[in-house]
Protein backbone atom coordinates (compact mmCIF):
# COMPACT_ATOMS: atom_id res chain seq x y z
CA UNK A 1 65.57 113.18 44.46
CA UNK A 2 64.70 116.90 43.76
CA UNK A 3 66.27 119.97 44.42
CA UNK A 4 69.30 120.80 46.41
CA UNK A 5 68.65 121.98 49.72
CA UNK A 6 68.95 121.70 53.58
CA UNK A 7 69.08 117.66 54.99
CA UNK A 8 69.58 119.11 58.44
CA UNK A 9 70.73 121.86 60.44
CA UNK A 10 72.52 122.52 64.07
CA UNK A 11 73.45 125.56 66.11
CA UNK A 12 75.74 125.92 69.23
CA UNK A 13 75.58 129.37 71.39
CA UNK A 14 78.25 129.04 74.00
CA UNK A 15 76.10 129.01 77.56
CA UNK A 16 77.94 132.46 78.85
CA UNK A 17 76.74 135.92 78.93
CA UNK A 18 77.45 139.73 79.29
CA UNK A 19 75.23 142.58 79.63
CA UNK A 20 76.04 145.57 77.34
CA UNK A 21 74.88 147.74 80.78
CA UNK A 22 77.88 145.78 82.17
CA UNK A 23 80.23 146.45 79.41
CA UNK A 24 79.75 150.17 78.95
CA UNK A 25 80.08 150.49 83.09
CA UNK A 26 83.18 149.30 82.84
CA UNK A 27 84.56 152.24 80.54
CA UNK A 28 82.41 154.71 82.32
CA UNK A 29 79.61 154.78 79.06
CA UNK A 30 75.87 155.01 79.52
CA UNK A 31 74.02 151.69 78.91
CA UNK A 32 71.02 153.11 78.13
CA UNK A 33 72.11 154.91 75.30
CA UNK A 34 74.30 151.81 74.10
CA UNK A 35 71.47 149.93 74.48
CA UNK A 36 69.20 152.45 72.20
CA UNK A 37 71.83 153.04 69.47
CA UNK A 38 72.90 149.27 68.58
CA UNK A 39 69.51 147.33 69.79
CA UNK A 40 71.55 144.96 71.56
CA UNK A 41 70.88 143.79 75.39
CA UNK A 42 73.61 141.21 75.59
CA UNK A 43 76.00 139.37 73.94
CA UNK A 44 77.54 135.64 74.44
CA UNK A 45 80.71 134.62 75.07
CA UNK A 46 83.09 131.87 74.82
CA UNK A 47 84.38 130.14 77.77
CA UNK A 48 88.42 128.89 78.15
CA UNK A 49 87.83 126.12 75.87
CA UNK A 50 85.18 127.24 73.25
CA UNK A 51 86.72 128.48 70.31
CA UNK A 52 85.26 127.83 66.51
CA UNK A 53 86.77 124.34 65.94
CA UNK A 54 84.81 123.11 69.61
CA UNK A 55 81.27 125.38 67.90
CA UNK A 56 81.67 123.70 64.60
CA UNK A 57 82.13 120.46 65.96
CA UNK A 58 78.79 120.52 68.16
CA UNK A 59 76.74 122.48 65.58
CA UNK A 60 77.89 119.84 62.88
CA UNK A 61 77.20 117.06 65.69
CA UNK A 62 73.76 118.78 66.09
CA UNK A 63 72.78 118.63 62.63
CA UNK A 64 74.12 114.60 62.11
CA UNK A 65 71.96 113.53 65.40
CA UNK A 66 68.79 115.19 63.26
CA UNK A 67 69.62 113.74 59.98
CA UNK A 68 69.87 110.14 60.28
CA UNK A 69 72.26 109.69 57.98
CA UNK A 70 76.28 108.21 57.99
CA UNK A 71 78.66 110.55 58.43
CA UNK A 72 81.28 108.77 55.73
CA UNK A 73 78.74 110.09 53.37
CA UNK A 74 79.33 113.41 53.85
CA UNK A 75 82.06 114.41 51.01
CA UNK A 76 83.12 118.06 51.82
CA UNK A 77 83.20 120.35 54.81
CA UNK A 78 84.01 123.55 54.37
CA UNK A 79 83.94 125.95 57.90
CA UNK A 80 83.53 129.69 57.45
CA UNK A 81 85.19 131.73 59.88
CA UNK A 82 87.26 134.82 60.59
CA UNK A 83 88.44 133.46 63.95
CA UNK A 84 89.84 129.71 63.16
CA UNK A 85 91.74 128.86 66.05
CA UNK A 86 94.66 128.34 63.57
CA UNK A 87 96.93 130.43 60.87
CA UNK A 88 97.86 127.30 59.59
CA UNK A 89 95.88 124.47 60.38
CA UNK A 90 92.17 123.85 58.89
CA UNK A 91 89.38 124.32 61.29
CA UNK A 92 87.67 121.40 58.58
CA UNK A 93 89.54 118.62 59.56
CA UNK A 94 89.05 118.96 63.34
CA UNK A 95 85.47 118.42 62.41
CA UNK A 96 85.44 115.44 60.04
CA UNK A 97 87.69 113.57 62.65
CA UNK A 98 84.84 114.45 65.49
CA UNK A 99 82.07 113.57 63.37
CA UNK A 100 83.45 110.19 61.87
CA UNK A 101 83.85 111.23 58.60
CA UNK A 102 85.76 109.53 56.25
CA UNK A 103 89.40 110.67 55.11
CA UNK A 104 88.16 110.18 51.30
CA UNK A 105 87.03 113.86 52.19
CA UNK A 106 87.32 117.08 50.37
CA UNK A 107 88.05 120.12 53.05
CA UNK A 108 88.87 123.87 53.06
CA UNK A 109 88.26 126.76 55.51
CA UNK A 110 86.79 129.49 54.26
CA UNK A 111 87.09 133.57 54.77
CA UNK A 112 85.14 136.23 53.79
CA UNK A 113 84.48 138.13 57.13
CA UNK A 114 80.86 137.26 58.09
CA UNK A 115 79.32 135.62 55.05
CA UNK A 116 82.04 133.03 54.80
CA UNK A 117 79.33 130.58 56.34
CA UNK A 118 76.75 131.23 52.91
CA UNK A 119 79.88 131.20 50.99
CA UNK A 120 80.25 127.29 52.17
CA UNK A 121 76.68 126.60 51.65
CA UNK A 122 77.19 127.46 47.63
CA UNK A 123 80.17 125.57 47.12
CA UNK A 124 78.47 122.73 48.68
CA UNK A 125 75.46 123.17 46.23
CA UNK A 126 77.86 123.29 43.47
CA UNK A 127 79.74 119.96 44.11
CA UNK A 128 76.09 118.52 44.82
CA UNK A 129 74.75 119.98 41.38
CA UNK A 130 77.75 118.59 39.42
CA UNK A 131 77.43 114.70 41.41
CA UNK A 132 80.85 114.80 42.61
CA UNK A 133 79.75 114.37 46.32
CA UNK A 134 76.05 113.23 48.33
CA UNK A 135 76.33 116.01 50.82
CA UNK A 136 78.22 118.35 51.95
CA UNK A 137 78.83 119.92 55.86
CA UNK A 138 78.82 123.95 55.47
CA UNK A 139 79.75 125.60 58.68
CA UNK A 140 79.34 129.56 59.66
CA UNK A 141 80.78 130.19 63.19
CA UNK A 142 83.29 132.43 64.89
CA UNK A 143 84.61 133.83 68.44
CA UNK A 144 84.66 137.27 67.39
CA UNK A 145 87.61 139.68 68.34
CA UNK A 146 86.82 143.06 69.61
CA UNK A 147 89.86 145.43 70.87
CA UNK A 148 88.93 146.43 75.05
CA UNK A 149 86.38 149.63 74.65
CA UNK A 150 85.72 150.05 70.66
CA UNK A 151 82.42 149.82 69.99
CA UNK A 152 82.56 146.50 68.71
CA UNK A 153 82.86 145.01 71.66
CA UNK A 154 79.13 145.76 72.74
CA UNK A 155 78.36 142.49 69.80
CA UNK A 156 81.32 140.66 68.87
CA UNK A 157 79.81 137.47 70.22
CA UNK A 158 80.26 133.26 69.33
CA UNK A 159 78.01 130.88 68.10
CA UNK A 160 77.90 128.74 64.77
CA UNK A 161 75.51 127.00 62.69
CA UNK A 162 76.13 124.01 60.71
CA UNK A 163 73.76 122.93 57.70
CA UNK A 164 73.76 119.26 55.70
CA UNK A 165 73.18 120.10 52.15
CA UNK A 166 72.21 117.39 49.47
CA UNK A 167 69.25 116.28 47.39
CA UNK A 168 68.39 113.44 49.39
CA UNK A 169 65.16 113.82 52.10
CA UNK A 170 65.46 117.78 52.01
CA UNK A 171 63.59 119.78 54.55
CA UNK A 172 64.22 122.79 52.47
CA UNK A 173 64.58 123.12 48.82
CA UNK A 174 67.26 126.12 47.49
CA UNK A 175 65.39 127.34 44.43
CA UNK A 176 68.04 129.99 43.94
CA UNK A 177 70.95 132.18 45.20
CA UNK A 178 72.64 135.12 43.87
CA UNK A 179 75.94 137.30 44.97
CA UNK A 180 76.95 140.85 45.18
CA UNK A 181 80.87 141.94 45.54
CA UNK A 182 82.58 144.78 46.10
CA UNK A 183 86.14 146.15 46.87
CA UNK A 184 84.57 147.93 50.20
CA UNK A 185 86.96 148.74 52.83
CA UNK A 186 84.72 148.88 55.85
CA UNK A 187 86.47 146.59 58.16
CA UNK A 188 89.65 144.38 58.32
CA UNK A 189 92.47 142.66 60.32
CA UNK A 190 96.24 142.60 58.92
CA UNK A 191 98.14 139.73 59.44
CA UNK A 192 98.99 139.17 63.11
CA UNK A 193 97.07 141.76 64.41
CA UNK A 194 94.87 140.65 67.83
CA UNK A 195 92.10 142.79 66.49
CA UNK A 196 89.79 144.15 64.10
CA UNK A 197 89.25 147.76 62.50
CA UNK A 198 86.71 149.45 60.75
CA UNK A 199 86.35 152.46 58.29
CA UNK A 200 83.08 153.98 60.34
CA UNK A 201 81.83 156.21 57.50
CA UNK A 202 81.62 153.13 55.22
CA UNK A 203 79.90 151.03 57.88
CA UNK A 204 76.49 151.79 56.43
CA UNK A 205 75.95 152.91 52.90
CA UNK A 206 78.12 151.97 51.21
CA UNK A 207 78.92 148.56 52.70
CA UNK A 208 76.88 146.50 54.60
CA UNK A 209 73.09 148.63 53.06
CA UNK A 210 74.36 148.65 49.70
CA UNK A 211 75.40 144.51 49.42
CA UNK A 212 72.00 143.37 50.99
CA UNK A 213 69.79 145.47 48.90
CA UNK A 214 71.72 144.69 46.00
CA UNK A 215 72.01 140.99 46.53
CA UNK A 216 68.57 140.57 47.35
CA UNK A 217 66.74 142.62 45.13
CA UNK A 218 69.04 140.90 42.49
CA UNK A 219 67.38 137.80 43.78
CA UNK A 220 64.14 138.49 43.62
CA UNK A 221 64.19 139.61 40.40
CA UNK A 222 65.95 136.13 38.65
CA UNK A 223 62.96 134.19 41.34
CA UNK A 224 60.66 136.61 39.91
CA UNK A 225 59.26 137.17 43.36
CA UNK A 226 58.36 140.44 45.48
CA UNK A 227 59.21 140.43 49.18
CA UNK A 228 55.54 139.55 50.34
CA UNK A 229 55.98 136.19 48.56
CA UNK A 230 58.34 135.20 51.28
CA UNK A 231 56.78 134.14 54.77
CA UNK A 232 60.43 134.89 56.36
CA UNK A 233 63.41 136.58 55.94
CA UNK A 234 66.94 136.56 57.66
CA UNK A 235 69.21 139.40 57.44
CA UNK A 236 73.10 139.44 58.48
CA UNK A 237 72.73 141.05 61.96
CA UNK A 238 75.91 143.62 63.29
CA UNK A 239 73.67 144.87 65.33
CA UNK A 240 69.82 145.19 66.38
CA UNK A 241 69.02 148.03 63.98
CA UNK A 242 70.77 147.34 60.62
CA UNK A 243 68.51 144.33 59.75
CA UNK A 244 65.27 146.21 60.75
CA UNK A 245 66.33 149.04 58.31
CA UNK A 246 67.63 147.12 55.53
CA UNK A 247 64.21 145.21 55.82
CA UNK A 248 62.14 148.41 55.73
CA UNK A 249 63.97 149.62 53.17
CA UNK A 250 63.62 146.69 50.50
CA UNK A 251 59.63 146.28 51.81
CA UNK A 252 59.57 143.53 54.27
CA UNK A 253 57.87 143.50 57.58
CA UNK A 254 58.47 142.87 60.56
CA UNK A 255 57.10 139.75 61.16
CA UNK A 256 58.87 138.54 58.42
CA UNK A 257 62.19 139.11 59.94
CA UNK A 258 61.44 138.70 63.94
CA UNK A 259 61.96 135.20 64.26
CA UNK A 260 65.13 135.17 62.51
CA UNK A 261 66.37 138.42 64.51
CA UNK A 262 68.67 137.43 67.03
CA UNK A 263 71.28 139.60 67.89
CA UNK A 264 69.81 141.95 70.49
CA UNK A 265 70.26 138.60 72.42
CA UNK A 266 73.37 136.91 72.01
CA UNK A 267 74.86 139.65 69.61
CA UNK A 268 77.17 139.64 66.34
CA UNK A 269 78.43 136.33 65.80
CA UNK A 270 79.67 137.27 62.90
CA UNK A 271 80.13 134.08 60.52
CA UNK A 272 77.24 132.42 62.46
CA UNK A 273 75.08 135.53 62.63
CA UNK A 274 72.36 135.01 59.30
CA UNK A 275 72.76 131.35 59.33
CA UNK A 276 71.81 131.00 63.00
CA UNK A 277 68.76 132.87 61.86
CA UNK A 278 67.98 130.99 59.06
CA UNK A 279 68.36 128.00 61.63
CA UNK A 280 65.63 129.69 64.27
CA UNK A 281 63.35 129.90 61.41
CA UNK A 282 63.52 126.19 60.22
CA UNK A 283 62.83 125.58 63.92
CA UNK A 284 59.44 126.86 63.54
CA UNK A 285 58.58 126.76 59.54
CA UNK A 286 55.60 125.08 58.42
CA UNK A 287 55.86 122.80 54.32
CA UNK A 288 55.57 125.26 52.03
CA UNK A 289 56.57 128.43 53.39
CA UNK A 290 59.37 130.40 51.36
CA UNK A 291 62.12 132.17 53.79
CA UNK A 292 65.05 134.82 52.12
CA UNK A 293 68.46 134.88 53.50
CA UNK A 294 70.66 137.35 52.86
CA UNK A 295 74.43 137.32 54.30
CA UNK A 296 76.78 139.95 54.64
CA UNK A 297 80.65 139.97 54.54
CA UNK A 298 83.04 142.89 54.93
CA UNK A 299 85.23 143.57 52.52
CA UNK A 300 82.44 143.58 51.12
CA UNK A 301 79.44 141.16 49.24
CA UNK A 302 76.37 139.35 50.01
CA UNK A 303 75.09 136.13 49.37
CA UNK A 304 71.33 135.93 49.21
CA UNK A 305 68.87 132.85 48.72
CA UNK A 306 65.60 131.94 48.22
CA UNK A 307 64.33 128.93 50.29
CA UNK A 308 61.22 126.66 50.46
CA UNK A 309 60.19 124.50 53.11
CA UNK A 310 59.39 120.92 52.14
CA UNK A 311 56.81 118.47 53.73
CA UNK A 312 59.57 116.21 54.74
CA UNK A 313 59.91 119.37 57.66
CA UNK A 314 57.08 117.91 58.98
CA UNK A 315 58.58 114.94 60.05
CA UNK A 316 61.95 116.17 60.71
CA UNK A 317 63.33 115.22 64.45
CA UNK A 318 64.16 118.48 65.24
CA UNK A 319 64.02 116.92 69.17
CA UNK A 320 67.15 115.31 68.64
CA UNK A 321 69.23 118.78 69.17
CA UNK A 322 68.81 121.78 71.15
CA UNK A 323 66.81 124.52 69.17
CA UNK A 324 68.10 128.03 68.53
CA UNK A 325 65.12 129.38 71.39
CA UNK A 326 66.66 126.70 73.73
CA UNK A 327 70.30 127.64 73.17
CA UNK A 328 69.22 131.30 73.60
CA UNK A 329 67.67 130.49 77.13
CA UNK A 330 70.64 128.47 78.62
CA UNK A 331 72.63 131.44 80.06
CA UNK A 332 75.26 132.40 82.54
CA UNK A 333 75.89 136.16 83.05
CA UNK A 334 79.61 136.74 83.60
CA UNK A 335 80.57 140.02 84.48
CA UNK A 336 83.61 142.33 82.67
CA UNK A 337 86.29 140.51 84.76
CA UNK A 338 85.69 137.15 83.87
CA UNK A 339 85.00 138.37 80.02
CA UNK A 340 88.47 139.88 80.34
CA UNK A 341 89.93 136.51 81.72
CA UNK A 342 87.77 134.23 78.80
CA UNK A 343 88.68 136.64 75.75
CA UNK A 344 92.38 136.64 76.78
CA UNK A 345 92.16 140.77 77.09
CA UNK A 346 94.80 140.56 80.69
CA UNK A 347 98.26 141.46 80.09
CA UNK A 348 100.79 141.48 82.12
CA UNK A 349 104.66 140.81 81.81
């Protein structure tokens, strides 16, 4: 046994979809220039009965059917999320019930806007570093909220991603991870509130521009790498642009960062958003390539990472589960109606 690092990975992208063209017709907008502004075609969306336990549960099923190895040896999940189906009840231990796991089990859900999911991930290393478990089930997934016409709802989209962390037959090795945390207010929900808000002016700068570039020159500097060591990288993804600029900005290309970019597809999905990238990249990494992933949380901090495929990838039954390109392609446009009717946005007395 090595390094810790990935064992296996799953996604889940619910099947349904809207068009932003759709969207912005309904509150008289222009598509067009939605379309241009936030690099974002369409978004998915959860049906009646998809909500982050059901996502978690088949992304962690996903990643189990790949791994090959007993469940009851799993010794903490821990589910990132801002949109667990529950005040009071952890998302966690819906999943270690689906998945067999056994009730000698350590469990917590975890918040931190949209990098809860990486936050997981590094507890799980931690636990793993110190003996105290085999593996551990990290989960980043959410149904994000979005109040009727704010711009958020052109991307709040689901999906989830659910990665088996240990030392044992690793597909890819964690040589390092570093964090950067700030009081930022560029985006909250109060207690009881349905939805969302967010400071605009600190959107950019000052929040989500600031935390990446931090976190991953930070990074890079402790690995002692520059960013054209790295064959891939995955940046947190609010919309189609932000990524592509942060990217630019710290000297990575774009075909470092286009297989990973995936939310001018199925949009922001928030908790699940980098580590669903990080998941279409192991789906087509080669032994020995090195990927960065960088989260983003508001509120605000990044978590960033530096990753290298193993040989063991080679080998990996990556056929057992849909890929992220497959999940992607199984679609179902719904129109604004039927979004209204799935993301419980119809009142009436």
């Amino acid at each position: 046994m090595g390094k810790v690092g990935i064992v296996s990975y799953g996604a889940f992208i619910p099947i349904h979809r809207i068009k932003v063209d759709d969207i912005a017709k309904t509150w008289g907008r222009d598509g067009e220039t939605i379309k241009k502004s936030l690099g974002v075609y369409e978004k998915s969306v959860p049906s009646l009965d998809e909500d982050t336990a059901t996502i978690s549960v088949e992304a962690a099923r996903h990643a189990l059917a790949r791994a090959g190895i007993n469940p009851k040896e799993i010794g903490a999940i821990y589910v990132g999320s801002e949109s667990h189906p529950y005040a009071v009840k952890p998302t966690g231990t819906i999943v270690g019930e689906a998945i067999g796991a056994t009730p000698s089990l350590m469990v917590a859900d975890y918040e931190f806007a949209c990098k809860a999911g990486t936050a997981a991930i590094q507890s799980c290393m931690a636990l793993i570093e110190t003996g105290m478990i085999k593996y551990g089930l990290a989960i980043g997934a959410d149904t994000a909220q979005a109040a009727p016409g704010d711009a958020l709802e052109y991307t709040a989209a689901a999906g989830g991603a659910a990665f088996i962390i240990g030392k044992d037959g690793v597909i890819a090795e964690i040589n390092g991870t570093y964090s950067f945390t700030t009081d930022t207010p560029d985006f909250w929900r109060r207690e009881g509130r349905k939805y969302p808000a967010h400071g605009g002016r600190f959107t950019g700068s000052p929040a989500y521009f600031r935390h990446i570039i931090n976190a991953t020159k930070c990074l890079m500097e402790k690995m002692g790498t520059k960013p054209e060591d790295y064959d891939y990288a995955v940046f947190h993804q609010p919309n189609g642009k932000f990524p592509r600029a942060v990217a630019k900005m710290l000297g990575f290309k774009e075909d470092q960062i286009k297989h990973g970019l995936l939310c001018p597809f199925i949009g922001n999905t928030y908790s699940g958003s980098s580590l669903l990238g990080l998941a279409a990249v192991l789906d087509v990494a080669k032994p020995g390539e090195r990927i960065l992933l960088t989260s983003y949380g508001s509120g605000a901090g990044s978590d960033s990472f530096d990753i290298t495929v193993t040989d063991a990838i080679e080998s990996f039954p990556k056929e057992k589960a849909p890929t992220v390109s497959q999940l992607i392609n199984r679609k179902n446009y719904i129109d604004y109606a039927i979004y209204a009717k799935y993301r419980d946005i119809l009142y009436w007395e």
